[in-house]
Protein backbone atom coordinates (compact mmCIF):
# COMPACT_ATOMS: atom_id res chain seq x y z
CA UNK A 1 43.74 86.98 108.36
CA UNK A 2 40.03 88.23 107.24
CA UNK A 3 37.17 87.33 109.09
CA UNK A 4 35.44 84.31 108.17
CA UNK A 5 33.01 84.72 105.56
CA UNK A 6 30.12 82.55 107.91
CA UNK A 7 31.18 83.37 111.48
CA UNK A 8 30.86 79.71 113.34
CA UNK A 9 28.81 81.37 115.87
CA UNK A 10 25.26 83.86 115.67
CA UNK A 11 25.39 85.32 119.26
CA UNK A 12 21.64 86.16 120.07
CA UNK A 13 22.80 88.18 122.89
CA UNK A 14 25.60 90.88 122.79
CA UNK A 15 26.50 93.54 125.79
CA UNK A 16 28.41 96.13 124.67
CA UNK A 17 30.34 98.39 127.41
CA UNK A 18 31.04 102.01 125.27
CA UNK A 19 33.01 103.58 128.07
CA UNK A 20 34.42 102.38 131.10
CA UNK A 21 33.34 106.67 132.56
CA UNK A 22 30.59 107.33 135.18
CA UNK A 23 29.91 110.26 137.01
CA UNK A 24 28.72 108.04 140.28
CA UNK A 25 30.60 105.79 142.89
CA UNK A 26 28.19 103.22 143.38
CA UNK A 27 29.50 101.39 146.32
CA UNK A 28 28.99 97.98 144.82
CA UNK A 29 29.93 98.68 141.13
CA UNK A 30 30.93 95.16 140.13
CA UNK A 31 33.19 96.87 137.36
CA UNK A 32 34.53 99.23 139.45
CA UNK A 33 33.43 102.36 137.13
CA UNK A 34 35.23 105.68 137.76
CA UNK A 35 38.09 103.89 139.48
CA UNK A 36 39.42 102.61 136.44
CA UNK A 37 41.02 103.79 133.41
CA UNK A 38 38.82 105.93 130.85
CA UNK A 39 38.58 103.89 128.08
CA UNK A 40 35.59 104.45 124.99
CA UNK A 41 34.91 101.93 122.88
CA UNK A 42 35.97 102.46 118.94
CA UNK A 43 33.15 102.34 116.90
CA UNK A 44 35.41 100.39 114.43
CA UNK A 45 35.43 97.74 117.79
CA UNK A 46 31.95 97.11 117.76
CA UNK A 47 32.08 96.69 113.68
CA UNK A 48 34.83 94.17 113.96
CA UNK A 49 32.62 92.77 116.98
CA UNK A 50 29.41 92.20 115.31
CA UNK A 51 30.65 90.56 111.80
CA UNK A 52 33.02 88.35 113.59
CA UNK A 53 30.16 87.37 115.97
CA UNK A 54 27.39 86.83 113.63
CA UNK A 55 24.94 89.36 114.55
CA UNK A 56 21.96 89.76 113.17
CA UNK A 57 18.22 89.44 112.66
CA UNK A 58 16.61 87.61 116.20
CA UNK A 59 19.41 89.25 118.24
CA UNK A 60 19.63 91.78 121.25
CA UNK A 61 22.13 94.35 121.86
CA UNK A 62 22.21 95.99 125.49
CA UNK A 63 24.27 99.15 125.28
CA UNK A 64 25.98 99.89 128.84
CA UNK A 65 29.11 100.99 130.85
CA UNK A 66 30.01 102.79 132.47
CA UNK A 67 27.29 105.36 131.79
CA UNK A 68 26.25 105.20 128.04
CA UNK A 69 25.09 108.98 128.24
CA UNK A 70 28.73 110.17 128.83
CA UNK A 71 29.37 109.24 125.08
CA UNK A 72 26.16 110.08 123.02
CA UNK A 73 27.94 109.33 119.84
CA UNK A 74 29.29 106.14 120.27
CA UNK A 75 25.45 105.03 121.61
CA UNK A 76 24.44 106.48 118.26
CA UNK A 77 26.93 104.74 115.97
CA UNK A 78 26.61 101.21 117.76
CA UNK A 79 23.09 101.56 117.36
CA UNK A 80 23.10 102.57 113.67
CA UNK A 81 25.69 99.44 113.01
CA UNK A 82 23.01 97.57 114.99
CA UNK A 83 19.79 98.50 113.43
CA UNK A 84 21.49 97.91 109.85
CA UNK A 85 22.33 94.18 110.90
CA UNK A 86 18.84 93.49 111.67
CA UNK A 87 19.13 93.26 115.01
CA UNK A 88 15.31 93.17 116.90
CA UNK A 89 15.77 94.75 119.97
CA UNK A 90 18.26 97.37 121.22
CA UNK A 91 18.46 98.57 124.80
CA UNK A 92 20.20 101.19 126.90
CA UNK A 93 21.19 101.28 130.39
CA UNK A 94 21.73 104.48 131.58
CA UNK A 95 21.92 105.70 135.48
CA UNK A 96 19.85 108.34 134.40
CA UNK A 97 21.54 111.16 135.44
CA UNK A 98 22.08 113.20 132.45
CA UNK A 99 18.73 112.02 130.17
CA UNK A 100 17.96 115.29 127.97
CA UNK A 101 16.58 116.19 124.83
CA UNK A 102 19.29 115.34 122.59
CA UNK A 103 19.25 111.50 124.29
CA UNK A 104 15.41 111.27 124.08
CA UNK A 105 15.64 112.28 120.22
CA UNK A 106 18.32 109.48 120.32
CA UNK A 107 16.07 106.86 121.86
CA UNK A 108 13.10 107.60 119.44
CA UNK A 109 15.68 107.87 116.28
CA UNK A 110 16.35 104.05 116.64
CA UNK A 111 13.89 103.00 118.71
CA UNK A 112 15.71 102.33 121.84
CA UNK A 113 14.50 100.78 124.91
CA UNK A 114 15.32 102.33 128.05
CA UNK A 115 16.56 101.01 131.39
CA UNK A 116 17.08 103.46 134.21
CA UNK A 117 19.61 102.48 137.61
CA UNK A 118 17.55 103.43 140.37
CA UNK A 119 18.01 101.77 143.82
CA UNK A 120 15.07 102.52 146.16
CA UNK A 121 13.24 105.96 147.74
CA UNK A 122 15.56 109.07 147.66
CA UNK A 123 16.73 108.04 151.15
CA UNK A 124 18.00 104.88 149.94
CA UNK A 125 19.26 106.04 146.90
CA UNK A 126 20.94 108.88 147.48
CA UNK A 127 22.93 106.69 149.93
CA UNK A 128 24.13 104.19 147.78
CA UNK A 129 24.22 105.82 144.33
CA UNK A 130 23.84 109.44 144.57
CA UNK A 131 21.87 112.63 142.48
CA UNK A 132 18.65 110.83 143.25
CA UNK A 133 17.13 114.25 142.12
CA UNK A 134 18.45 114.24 138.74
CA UNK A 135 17.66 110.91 138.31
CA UNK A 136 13.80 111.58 139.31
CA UNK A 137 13.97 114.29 136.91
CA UNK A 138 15.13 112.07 133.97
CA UNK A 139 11.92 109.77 134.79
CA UNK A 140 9.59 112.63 134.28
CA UNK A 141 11.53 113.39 130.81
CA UNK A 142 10.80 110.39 129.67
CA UNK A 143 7.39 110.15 131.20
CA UNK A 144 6.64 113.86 129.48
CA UNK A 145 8.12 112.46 125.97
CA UNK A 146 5.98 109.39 126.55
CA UNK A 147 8.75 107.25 126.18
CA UNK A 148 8.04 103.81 128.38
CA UNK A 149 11.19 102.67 130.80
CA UNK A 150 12.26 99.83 133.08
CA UNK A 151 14.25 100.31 136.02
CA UNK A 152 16.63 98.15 137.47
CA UNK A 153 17.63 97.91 141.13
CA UNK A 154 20.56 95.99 142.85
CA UNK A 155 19.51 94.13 145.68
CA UNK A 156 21.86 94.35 148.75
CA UNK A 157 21.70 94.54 152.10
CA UNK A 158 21.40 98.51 152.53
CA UNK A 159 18.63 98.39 149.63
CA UNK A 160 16.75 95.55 150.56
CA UNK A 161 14.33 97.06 152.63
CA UNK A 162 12.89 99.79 150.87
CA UNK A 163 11.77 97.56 147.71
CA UNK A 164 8.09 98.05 148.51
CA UNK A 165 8.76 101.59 148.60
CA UNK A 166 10.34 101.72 145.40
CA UNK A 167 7.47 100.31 143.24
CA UNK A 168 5.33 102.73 145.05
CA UNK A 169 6.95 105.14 143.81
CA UNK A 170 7.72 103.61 140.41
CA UNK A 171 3.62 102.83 140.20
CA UNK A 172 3.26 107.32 139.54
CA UNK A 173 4.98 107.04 136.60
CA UNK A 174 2.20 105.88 134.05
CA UNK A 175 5.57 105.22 131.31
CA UNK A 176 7.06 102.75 134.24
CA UNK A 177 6.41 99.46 132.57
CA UNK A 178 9.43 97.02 134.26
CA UNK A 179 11.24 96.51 137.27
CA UNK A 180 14.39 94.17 137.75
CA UNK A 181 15.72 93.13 140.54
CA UNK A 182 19.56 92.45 140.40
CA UNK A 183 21.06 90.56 143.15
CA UNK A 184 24.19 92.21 144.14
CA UNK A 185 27.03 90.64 142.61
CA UNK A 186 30.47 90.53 145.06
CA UNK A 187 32.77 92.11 142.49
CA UNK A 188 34.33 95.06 142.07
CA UNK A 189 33.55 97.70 145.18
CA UNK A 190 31.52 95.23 146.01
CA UNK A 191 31.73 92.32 148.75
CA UNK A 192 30.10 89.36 150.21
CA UNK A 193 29.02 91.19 153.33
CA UNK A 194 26.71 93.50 151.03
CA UNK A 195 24.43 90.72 150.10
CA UNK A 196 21.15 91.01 151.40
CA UNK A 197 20.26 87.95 154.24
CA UNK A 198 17.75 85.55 152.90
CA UNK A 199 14.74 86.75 155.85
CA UNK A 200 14.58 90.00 154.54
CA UNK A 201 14.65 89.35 150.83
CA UNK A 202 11.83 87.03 151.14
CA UNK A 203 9.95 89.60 153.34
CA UNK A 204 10.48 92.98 151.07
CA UNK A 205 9.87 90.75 148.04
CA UNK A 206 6.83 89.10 149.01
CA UNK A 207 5.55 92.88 149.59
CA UNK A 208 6.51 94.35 146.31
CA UNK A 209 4.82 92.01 144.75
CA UNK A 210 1.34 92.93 146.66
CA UNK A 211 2.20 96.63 146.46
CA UNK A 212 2.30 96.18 142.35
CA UNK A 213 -0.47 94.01 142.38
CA UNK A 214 -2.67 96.47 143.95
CA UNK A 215 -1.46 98.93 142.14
CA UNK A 216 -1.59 97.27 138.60
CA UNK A 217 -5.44 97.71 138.83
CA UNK A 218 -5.21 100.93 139.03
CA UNK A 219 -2.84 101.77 136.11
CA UNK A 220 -4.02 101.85 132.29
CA UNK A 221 -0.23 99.76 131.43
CA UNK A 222 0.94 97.55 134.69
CA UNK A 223 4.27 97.92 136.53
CA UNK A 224 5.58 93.96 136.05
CA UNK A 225 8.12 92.49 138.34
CA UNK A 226 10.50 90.82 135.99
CA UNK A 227 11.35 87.90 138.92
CA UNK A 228 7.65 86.94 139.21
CA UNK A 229 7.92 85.56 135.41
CA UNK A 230 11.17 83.98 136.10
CA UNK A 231 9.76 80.49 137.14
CA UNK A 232 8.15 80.43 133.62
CA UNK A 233 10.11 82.45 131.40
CA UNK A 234 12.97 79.88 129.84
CA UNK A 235 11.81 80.54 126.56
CA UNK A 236 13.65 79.58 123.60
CA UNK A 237 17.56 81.02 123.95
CA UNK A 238 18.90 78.86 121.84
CA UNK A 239 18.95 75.55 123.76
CA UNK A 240 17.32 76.43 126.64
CA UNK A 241 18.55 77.86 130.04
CA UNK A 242 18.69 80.70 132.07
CA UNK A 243 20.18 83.01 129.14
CA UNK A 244 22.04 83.02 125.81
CA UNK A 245 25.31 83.38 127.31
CA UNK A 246 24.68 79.77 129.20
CA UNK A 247 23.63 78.68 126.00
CA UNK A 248 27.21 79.53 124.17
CA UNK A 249 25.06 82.58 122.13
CA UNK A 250 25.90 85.63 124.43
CA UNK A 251 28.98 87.85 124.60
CA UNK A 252 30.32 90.89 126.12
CA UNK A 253 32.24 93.61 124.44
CA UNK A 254 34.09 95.78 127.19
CA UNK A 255 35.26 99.00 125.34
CA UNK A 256 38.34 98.46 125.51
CA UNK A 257 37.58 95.62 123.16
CA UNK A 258 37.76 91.99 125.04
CA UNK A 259 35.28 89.47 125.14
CA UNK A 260 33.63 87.59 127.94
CA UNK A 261 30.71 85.01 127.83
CA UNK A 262 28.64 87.71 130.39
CA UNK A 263 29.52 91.23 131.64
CA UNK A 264 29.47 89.89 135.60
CA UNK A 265 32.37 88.25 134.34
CA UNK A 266 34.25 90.83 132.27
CA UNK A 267 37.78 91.21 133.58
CA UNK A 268 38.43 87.84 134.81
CA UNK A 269 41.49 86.12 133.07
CA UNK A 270 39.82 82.46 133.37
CA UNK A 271 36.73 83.66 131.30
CA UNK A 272 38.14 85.74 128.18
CA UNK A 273 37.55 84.68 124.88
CA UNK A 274 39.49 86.47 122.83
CA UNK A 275 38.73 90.02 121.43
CA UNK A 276 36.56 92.16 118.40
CA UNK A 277 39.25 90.88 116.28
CA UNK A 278 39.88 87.57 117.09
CA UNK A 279 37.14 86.21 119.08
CA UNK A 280 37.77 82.69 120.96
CA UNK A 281 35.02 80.96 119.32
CA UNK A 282 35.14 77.47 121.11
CA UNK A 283 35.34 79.15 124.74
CA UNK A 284 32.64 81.42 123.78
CA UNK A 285 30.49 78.19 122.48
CA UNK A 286 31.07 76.34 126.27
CA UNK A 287 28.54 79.00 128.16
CA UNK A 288 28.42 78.75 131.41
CA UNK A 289 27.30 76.37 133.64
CA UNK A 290 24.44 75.99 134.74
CA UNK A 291 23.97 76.17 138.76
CA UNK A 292 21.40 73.51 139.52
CA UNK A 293 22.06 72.86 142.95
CA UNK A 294 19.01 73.49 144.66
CA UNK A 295 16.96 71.89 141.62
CA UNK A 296 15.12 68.74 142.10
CA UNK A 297 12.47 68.97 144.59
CA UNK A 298 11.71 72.72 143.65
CA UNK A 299 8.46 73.90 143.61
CA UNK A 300 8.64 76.31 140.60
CA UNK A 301 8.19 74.15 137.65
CA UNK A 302 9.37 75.42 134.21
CA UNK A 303 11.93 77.11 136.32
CA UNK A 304 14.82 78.58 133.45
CA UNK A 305 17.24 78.28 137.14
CA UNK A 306 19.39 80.93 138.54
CA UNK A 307 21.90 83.30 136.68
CA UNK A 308 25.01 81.11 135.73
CA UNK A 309 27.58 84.07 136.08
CA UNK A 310 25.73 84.80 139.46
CA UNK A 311 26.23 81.71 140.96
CA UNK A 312 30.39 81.30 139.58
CA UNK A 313 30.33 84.60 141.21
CA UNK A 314 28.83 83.79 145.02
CA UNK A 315 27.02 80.52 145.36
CA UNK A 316 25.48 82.64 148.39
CA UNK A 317 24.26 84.96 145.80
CA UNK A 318 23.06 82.67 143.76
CA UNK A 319 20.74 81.28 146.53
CA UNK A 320 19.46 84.45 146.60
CA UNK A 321 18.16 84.57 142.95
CA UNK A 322 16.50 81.60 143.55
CA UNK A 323 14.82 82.98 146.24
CA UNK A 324 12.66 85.47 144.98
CA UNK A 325 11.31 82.85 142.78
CA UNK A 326 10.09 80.91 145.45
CA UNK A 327 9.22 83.78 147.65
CA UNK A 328 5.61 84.25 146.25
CA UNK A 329 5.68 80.71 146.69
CA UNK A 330 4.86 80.67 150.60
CA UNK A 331 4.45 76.61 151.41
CA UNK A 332 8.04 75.71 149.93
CA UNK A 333 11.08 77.49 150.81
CA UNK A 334 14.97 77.04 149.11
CA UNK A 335 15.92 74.62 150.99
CA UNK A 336 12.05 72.44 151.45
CA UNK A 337 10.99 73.70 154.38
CA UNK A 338 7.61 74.74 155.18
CA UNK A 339 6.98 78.55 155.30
């Protein structure tokens, strides 16, 4: 049967996984990369993928994996396919390992922006990820091709700590324009015992964010903490909510071609929604749902709440990603205690 001529649904959000290979063993890897079979995505895939899922104009394509850099030409042809849709803004993810010449002509042939894994000081890093060095060394490639980044770090117990540290050294890199703070999601390699406890998240965040503010007026283009917008950042995603994919207008393309409403989710039976081919278009509609049980009494008004997929993930993790939004927040604490 052909594809409908008007798919029924216009994602505004679509994460596409080109290759399940990665030359690391993060220790908390919710997909488990490496350990897994080595599956690229067909180009054809991501075709089939972005007709039968409306994309187009207003939408945002995230390119990941696995690590995107293992399989320059599949990055290349998803973002052609892309950038003739219309799409507005295409990123990459990349654990920066193996950034080079031919990737940063890649990045400035379609205008790419660039996310970098990176999970504290060398230390830190080097412990949890590995090749800090190269990584460091694909920063100043993109710093010498003036090509501005984010970086991205998971947030666990082991990393926790050394947050401050990290936007220190983030703030000498005058491209560093972004840093994200992902709360460790119990899946894959990882488990529930890596999550970072509530004491020191509030502590080390609460001292990033004076470390960048300090350092913000000293920088031509500031070094923003993504979290500190979060309380006011809902925005329009088609409905409202914490993202499109709780608004029924995200997907995930793994490359081996299945569908999921988020990528934290990927692999689990209970959330597929079909495939390229044959997406499930009423499953894909539902969302998630939103976590709203420490809502109410919050102080952090305009809050867009915390990460759906988080929260059906842990509801201890979940707490956490509320956290940090009330951690610059010092009178009111999760559960409405004074600080």
């Amino acid at each position: 049967m052909p594809p409908p001529l008007f798919p029924p649904l216009a994602v505004k959000l679509l994460v596409v996984w080109v290759t399940t290979r990665c030359q690391l063993r993060c220790r908390y890897c919710y997909m488990s990369a490496g350990d897994v079979p080595e599956v690229d995505l067909d180009e054809r895939t991501f075709a089939a993928a972005a007709q039968n899922l409306g994309l187009g104009p207003g939408a945002e394509v995230q390119i990941a994996g696995g690590e995107p850099l293992l399989v320059p030409r599949i990055v290349d042809s998803v973002a052609a396919q892309a950038r003739a849709l219309g799409v507005t803004r295409i990123g990459v993810q990349t654990n920066g390992i193996a950034i080079d010449d031919d990737f940063i002509a890649l990045v400035k042939r379609h205008r790419l922006a660039v996310g970098v894994s990176l999970d504290g000081p060398p230390a830190v890093n080097d412990r949890v990820r590995g090749h800090t060095g190269d990584v460091l060394r694909g920063l100043a490639r993109l710093e010498a091709a003036g090509i501005p980044f984010g970086v991205t770090a998971v947030v666990g117990r082991d990393t926790v700590a050394t947050l401050p540290d990290l936007g220190l050294l983030l703030a000498g890199f005058a491209q560093a324009r972004s840093l994200g703070l992902d709360i460790l999601r119990p899946a894959g390699r990882a488990r529930e015992d890596d999550l970072a406890a509530p004491a020191d998240l509030r502590r080390a965040f609460r001292a990033l964010a004076e470390r960048l503010e300090w350092t913000n007026r000293h920088r031509r283009a500031p070094l923003r903490l993504r979290e500190l917008a979060a309380a006011d950042c809902g925005g329009d995603v088609g409905g409202g909510g914490y993202c499109p994919s709780e608004a029924g207008l995200g997907a995930a393309l793994t490359a081996d071609g299945n569908l999921y409403p988020c990528a934290s989710l990927a692999g689990r039976p209970e959330y597929h929604c079909g495939t390229a081919a044959a997406p499930d278009y009423a499953r894909l509609r539902v969302g998630l749902p939103p976590d709203t049980s420490a809502c109410g009494g919050c102080a952090a008004t305009g809050c867009r709440g915390r990460c759906p997929a988080l929260a059906l993930l842990s509801p201890r993790a979940g707490k956490l990603d509320c956290l940090m939004r009330l951690a610059v927040r010092p009178r009111v604490m999760l559960d409405g205690t004074k600080d």
